[in-house]
Structure formats: structure tokens, C-alpha cells
Protein backbone atom coordinates (compact mmCIF):
# COMPACT_ATOMS: atom_id res chain seq x y z
CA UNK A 1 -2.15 8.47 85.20
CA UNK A 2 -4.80 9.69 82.60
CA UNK A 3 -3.78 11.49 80.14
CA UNK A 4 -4.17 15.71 80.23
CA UNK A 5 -7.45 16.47 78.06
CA UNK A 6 -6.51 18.56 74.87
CA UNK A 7 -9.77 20.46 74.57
CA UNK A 8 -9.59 23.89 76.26
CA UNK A 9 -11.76 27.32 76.87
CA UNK A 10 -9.81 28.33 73.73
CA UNK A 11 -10.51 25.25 71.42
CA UNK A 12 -12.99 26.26 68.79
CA UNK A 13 -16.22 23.67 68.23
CA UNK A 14 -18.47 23.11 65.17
CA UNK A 15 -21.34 21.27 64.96
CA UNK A 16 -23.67 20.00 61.87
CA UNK A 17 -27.02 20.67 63.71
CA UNK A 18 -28.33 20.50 67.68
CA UNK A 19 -31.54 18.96 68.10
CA UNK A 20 -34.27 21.25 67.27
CA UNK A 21 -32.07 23.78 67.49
CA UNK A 22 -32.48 23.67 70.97
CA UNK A 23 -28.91 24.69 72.01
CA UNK A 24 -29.41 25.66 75.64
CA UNK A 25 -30.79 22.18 76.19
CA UNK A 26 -28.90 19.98 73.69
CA UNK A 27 -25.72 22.47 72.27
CA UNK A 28 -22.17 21.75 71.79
CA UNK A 29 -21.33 23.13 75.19
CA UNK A 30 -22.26 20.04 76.61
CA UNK A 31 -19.76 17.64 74.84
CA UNK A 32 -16.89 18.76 76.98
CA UNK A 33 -18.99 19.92 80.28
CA UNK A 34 -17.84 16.93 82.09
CA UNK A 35 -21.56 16.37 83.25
CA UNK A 36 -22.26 12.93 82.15
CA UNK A 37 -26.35 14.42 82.80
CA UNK A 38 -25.96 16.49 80.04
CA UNK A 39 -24.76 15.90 76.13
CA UNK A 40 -24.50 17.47 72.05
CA UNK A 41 -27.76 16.42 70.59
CA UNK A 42 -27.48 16.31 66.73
CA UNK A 43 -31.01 16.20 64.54
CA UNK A 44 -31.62 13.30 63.09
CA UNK A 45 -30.28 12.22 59.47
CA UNK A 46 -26.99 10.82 58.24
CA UNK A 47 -23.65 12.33 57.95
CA UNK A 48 -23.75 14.69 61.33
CA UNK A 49 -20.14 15.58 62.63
CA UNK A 50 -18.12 17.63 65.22
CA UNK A 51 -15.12 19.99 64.15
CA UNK A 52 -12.32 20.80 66.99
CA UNK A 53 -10.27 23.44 65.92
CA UNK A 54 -6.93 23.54 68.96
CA UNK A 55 -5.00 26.76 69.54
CA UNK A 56 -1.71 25.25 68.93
CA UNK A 57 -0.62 21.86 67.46
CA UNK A 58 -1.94 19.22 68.98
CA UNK A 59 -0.66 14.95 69.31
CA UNK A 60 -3.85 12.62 69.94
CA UNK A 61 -3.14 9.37 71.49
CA UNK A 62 -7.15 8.66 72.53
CA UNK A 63 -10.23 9.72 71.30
CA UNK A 64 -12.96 8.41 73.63
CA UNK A 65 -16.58 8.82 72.25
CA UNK A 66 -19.87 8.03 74.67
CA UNK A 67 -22.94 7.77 73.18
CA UNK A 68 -25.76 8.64 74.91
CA UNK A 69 -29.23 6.96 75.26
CA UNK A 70 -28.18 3.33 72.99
CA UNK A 71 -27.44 5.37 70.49
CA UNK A 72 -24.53 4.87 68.28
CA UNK A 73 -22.92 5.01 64.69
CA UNK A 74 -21.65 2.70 62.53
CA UNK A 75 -19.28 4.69 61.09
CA UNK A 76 -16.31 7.24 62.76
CA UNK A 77 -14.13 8.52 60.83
CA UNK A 78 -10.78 10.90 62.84
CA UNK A 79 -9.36 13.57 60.07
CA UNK A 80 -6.62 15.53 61.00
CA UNK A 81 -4.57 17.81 59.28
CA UNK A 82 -0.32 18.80 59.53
């Protein structure tokens, strides 16, 4: 059984930057839309990260990332705080 996702209508997203600032096309809406047609487009550069802020505490046991397109990083790095 998969587990229950823990981002909701009421978890708060930041992004660094959206592609061209373009965010009807390429915004953070799309990182949690479950349309796999659609995605968070960052600009380009180094350093470019994503912020979840839950409405109560919170206990990861995954964190699945898809990159779109053969693009990837090198380097994740999972903060959390508590």
C-alpha cells in the first residue's frame, strides 16, 4: 500500500526562480499536480531549491524526485527542522 502523500492544499511552496518567469506554464503548481505532462521549471544556474512548509508536524519516510526532460542534479540535499 503506498504511502498517504504529505503535501496538501494547505502546505506552503517556495521556489528560487520558474523559468522565465513563466509561472502559468512552468510554476510551482505543477510539482504536486499529479500530471506527469506538466512540471516546476527553475531558470538556469546553480543552487535552485524548493521550500515545503506542512501545516502540522510532519514524519518523511520517502522523498521521490522525477526529473524531467534528462535533466538532473548532482547534488540533493533534504533539511528539516524539529
Amino acid at each position: 500500500m503506498p504511502a498517504e502523500p504529505l503535501v496538501c492544499a494547505d502546505t506552503a511552496t517556495r521556489v528560487s526562480s520558474v523559468l522565465n518567469r513563466d509561472v502559468k506554464q512552468f510554476g510551482k503548481k505543477h510539482m504536486f499536480d499529479a500530471n506527469e505532462e506538466t512540471c516546476w521549471n527553475s531558470d538556469q544556474g546553480s543552487c535552485q531549491w524548493v521550500t515545503l512548509d506542512f501545516p502540522r508536524t510532519v514524519r518523511v519516510s520517502q522523498l521521490h524526485i522525477q526529473f524531467q526532460g534528462g535533466f538532473s542534479s548532482r547534488l540533493c540535499t533534504l533539511e528539516g527542522e524539529g
